[in-house]
PDB file of N, CA and C in Angstrom:
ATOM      1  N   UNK A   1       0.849  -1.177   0.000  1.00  0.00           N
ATOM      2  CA  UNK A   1       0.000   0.000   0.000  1.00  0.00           C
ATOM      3  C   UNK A   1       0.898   1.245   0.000  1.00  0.00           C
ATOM      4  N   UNK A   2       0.593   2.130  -1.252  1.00  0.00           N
ATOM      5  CA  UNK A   2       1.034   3.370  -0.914  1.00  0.00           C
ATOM      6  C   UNK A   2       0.909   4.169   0.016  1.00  0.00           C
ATOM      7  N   UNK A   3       1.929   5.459   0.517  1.00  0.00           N
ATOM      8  CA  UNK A   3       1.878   6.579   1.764  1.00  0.00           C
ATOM      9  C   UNK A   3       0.724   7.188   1.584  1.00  0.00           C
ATOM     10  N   UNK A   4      -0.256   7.444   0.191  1.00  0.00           N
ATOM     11  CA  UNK A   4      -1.158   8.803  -0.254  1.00  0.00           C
ATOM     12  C   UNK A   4      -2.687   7.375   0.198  1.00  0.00           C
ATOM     13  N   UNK A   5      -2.413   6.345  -0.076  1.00  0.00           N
ATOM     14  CA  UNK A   5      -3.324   5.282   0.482  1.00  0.00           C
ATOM     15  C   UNK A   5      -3.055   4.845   1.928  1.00  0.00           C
ATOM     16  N   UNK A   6      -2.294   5.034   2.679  1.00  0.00           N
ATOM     17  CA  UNK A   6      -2.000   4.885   3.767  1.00  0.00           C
ATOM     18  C   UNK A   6      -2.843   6.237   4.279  1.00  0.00           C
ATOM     19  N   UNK A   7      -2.377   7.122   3.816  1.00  0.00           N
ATOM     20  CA  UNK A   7      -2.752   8.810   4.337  1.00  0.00           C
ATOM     21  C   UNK A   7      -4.313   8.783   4.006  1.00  0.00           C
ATOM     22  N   UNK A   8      -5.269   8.308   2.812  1.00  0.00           N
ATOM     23  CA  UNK A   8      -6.210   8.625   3.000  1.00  0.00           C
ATOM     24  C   UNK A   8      -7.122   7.764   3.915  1.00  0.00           C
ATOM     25  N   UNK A   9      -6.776   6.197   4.183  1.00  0.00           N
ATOM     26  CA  UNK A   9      -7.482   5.694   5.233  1.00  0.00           C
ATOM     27  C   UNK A   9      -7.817   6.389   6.307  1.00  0.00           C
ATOM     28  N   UNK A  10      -6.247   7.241   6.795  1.00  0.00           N
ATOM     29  CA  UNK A  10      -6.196   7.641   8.245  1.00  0.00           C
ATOM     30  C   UNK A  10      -7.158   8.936   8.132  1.00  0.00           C
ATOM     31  N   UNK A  11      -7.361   9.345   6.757  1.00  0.00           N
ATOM     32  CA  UNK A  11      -7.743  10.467   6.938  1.00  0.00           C
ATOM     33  C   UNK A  11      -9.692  10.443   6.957  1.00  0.00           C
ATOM     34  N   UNK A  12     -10.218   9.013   6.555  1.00  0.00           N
ATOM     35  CA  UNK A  12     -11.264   8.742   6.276  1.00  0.00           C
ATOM     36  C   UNK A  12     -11.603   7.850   8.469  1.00  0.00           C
ATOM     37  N   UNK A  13     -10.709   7.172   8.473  1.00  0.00           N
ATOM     38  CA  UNK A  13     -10.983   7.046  10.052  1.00  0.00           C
ATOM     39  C   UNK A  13     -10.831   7.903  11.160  1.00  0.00           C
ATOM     40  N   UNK A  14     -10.126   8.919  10.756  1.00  0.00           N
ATOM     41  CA  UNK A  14     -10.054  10.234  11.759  1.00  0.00           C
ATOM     42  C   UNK A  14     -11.772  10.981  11.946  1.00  0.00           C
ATOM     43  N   UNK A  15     -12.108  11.535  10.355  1.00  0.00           N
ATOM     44  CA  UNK A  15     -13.145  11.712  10.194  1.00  0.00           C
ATOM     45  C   UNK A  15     -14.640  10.748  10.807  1.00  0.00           C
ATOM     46  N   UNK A  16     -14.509   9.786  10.628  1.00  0.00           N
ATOM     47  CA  UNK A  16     -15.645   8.527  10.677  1.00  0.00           C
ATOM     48  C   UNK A  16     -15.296   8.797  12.064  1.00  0.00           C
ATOM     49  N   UNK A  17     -14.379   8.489  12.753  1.00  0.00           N
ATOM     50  CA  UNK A  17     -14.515   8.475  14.423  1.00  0.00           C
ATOM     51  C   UNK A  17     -14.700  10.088  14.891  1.00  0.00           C
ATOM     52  N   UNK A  18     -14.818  10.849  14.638  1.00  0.00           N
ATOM     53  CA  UNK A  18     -15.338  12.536  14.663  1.00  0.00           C
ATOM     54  C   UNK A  18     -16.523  12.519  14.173  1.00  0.00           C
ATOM     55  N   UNK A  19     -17.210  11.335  13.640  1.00  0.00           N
ATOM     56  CA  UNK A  19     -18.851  10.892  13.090  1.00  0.00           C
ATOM     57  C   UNK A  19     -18.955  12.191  12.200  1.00  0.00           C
ATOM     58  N   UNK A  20     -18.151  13.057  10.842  1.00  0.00           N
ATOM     59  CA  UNK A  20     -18.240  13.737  10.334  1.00  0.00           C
ATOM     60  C   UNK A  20     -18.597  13.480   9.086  1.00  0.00           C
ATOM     61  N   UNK A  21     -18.862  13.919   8.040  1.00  0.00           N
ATOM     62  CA  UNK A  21     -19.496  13.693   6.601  1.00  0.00           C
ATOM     63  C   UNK A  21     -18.256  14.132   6.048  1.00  0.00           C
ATOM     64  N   UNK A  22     -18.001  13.915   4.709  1.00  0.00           N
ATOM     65  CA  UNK A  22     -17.050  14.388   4.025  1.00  0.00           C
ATOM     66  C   UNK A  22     -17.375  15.849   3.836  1.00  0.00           C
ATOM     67  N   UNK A  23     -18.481  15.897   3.386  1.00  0.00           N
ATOM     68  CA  UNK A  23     -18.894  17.308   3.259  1.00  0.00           C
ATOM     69  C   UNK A  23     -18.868  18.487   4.443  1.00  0.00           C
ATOM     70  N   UNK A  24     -18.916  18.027   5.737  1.00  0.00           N
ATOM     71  CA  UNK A  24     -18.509  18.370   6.806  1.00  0.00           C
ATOM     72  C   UNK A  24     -16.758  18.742   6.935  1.00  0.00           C
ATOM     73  N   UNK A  25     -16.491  17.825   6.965  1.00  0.00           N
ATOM     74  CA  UNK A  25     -14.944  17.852   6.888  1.00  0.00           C
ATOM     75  C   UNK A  25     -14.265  18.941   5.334  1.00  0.00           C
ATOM     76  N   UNK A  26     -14.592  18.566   4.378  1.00  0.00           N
ATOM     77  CA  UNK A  26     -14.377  19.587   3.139  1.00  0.00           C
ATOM     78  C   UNK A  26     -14.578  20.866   3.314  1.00  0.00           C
ATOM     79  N   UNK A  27     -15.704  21.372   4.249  1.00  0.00           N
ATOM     80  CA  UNK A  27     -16.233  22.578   4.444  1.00  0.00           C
ATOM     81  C   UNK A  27     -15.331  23.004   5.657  1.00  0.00           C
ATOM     82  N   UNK A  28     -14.970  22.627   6.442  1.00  0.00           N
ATOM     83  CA  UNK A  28     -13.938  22.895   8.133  1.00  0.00           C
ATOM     84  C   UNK A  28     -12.359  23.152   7.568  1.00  0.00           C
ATOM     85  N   UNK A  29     -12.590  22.654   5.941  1.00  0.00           N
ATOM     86  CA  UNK A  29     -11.295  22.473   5.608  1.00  0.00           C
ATOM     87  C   UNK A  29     -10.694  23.498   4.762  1.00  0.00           C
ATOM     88  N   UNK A  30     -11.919  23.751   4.156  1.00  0.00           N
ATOM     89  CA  UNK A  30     -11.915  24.741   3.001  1.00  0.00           C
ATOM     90  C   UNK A  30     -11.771  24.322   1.669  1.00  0.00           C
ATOM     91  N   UNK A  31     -11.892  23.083   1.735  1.00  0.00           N
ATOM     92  CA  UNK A  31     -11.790  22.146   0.264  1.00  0.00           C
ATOM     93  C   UNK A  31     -13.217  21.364  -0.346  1.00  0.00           C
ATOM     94  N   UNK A  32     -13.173  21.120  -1.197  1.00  0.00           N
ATOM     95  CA  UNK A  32     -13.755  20.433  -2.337  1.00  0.00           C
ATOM     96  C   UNK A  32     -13.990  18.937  -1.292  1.00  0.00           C
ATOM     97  N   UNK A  33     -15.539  18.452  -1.657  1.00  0.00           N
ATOM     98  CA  UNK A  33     -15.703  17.052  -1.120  1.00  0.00           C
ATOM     99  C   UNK A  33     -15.578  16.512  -2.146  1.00  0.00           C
ATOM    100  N   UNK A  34     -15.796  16.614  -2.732  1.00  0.00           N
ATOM    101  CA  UNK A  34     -14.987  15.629  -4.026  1.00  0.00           C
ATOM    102  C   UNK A  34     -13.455  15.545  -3.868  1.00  0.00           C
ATOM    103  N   UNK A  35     -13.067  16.478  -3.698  1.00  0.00           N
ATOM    104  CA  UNK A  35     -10.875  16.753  -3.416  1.00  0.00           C
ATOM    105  C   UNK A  35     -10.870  15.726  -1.980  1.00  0.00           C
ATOM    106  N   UNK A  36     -11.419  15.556  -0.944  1.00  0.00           N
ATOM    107  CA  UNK A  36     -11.903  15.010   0.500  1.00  0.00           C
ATOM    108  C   UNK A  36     -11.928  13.244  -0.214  1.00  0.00           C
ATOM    109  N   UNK A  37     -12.706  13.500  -1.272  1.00  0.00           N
ATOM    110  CA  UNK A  37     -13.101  11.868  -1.339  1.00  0.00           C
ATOM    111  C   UNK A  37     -12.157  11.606  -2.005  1.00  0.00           C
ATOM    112  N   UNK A  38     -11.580  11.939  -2.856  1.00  0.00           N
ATOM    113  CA  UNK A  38     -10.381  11.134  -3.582  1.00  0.00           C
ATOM    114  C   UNK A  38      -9.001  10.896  -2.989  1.00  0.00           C
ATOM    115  N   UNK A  39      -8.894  11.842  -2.072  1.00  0.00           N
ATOM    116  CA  UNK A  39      -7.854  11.725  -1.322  1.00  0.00           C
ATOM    117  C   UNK A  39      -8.056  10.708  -0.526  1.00  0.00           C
ATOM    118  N   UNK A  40      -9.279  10.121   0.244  1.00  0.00           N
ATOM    119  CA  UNK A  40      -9.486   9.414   0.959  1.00  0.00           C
ATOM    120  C   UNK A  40      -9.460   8.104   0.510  1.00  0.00           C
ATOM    121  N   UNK A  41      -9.364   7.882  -1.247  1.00  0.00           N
ATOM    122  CA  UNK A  41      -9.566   6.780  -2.092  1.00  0.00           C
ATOM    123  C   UNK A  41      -8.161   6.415  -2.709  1.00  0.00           C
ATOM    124  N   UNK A  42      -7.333   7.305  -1.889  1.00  0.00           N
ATOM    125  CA  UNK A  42      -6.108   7.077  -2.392  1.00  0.00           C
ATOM    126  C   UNK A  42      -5.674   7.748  -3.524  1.00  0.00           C
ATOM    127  N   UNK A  43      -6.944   8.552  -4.283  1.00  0.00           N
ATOM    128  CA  UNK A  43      -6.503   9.239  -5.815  1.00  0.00           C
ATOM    129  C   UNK A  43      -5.604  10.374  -5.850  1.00  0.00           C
ATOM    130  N   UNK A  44      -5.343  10.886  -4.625  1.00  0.00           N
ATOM    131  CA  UNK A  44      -5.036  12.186  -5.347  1.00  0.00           C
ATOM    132  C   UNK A  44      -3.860  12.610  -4.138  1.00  0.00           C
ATOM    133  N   UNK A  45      -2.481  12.740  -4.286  1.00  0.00           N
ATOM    134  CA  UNK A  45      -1.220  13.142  -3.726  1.00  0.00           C
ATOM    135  C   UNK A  45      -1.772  14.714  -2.991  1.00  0.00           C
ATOM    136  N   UNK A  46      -2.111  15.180  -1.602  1.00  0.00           N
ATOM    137  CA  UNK A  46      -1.745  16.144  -1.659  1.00  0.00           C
ATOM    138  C   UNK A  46      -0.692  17.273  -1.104  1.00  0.00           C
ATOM    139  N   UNK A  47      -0.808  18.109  -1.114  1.00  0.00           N
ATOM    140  CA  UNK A  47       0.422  19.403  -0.835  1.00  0.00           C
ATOM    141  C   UNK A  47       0.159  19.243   0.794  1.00  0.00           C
ATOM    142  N   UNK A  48       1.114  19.975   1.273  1.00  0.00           N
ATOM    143  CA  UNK A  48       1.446  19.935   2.427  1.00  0.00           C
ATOM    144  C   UNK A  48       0.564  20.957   3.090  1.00  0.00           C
ATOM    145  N   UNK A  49       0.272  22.047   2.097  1.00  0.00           N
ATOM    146  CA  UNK A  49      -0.897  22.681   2.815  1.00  0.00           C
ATOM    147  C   UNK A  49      -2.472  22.308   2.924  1.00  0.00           C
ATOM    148  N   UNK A  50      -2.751  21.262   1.890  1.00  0.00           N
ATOM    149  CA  UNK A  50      -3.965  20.438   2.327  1.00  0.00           C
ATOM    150  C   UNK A  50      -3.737  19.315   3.427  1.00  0.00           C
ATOM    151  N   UNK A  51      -2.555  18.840   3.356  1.00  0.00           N
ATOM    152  CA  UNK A  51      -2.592  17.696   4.786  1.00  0.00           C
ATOM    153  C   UNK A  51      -3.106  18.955   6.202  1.00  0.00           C
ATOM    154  N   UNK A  52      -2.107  19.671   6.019  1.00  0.00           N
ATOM    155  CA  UNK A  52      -2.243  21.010   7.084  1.00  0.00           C
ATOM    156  C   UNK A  52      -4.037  21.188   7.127  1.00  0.00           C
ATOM    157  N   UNK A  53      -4.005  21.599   6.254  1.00  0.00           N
ATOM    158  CA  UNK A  53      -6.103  22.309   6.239  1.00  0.00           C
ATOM    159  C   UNK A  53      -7.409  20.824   6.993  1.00  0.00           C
ATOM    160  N   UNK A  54      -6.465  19.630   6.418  1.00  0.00           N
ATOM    161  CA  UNK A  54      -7.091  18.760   6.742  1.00  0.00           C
ATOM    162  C   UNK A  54      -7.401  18.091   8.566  1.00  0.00           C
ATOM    163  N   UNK A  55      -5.692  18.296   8.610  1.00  0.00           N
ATOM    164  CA  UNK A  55      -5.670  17.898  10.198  1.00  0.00           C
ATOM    165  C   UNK A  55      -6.304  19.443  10.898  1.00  0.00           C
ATOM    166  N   UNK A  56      -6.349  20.209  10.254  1.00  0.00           N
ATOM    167  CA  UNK A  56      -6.940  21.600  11.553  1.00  0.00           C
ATOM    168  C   UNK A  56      -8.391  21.322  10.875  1.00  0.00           C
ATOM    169  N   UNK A  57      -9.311  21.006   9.783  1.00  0.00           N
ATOM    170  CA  UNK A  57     -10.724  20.195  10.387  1.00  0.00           C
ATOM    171  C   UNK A  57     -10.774  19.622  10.961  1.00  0.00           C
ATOM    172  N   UNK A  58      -9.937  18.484  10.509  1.00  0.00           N
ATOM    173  CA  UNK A  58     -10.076  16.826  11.664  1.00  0.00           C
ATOM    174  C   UNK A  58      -9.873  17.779  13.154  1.00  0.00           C
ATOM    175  N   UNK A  59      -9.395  18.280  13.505  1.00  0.00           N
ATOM    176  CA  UNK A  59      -8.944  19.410  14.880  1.00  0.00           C
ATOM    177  C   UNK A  59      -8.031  17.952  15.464  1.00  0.00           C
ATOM    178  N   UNK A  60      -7.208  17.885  14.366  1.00  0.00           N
ATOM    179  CA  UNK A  60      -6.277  16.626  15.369  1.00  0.00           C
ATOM    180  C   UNK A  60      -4.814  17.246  14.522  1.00  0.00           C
ATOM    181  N   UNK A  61      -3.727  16.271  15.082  1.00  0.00           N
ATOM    182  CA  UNK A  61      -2.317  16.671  14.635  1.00  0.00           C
ATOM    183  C   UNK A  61      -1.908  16.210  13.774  1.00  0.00           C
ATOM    184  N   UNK A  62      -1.512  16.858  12.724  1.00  0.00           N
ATOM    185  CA  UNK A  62      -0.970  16.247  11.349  1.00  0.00           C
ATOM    186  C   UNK A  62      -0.054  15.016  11.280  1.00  0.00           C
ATOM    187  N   UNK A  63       0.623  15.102  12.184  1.00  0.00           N
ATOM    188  CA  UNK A  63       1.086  13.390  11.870  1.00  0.00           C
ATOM    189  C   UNK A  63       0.445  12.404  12.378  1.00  0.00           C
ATOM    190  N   UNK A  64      -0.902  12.532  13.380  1.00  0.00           N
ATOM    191  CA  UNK A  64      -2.018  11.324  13.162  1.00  0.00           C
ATOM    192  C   UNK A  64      -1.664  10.969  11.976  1.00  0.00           C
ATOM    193  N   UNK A  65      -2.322  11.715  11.032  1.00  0.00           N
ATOM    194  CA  UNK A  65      -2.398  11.642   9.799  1.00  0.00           C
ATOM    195  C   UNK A  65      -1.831  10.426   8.880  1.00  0.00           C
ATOM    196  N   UNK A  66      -0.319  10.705   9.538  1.00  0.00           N
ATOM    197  CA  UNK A  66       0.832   9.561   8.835  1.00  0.00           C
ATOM    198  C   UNK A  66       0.832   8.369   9.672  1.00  0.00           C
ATOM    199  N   UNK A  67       0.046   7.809  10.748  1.00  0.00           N
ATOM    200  CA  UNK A  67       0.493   6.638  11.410  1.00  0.00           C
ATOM    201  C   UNK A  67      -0.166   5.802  10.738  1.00  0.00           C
ATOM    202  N   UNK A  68       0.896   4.492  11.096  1.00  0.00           N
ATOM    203  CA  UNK A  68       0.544   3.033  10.454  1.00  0.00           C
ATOM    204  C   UNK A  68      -0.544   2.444  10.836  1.00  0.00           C
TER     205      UNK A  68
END
């Protein structure tokens, strides 16, 4: 499994255990739920300032983000 598939699990169970919607989370984030879902599907590599935007919705710490 790739890091960007590794990264979107964590980023789809961070959310799910915060009982949030993607659309919830996209909106806290300032991003696209569609940009939310693909990332979460493994599609889409992102920048360091969306991991950033992502963990301050999730309101958790960006390297959650990266654990195994």
């Amino acid at each position: 499994m790739e890091l960007r598939e590794k990264f979107g699990l964590n980023v789809r169970r961070s959310r799910k255990a915060k009982r949030m919607t993607i659309e919830i989370l996209a909106h806290q984030s300032e991003l696209s739920y569609s940009y939310v879902g693909e990332i979460e599907r493994g599609l889409r590599n992102p920048t360091l300032d969306v991991v950033e935007a992502l963990a301050r919705g999730l309101d958790i710490d960006v390297a959650t983000l990266f654990e195994s």
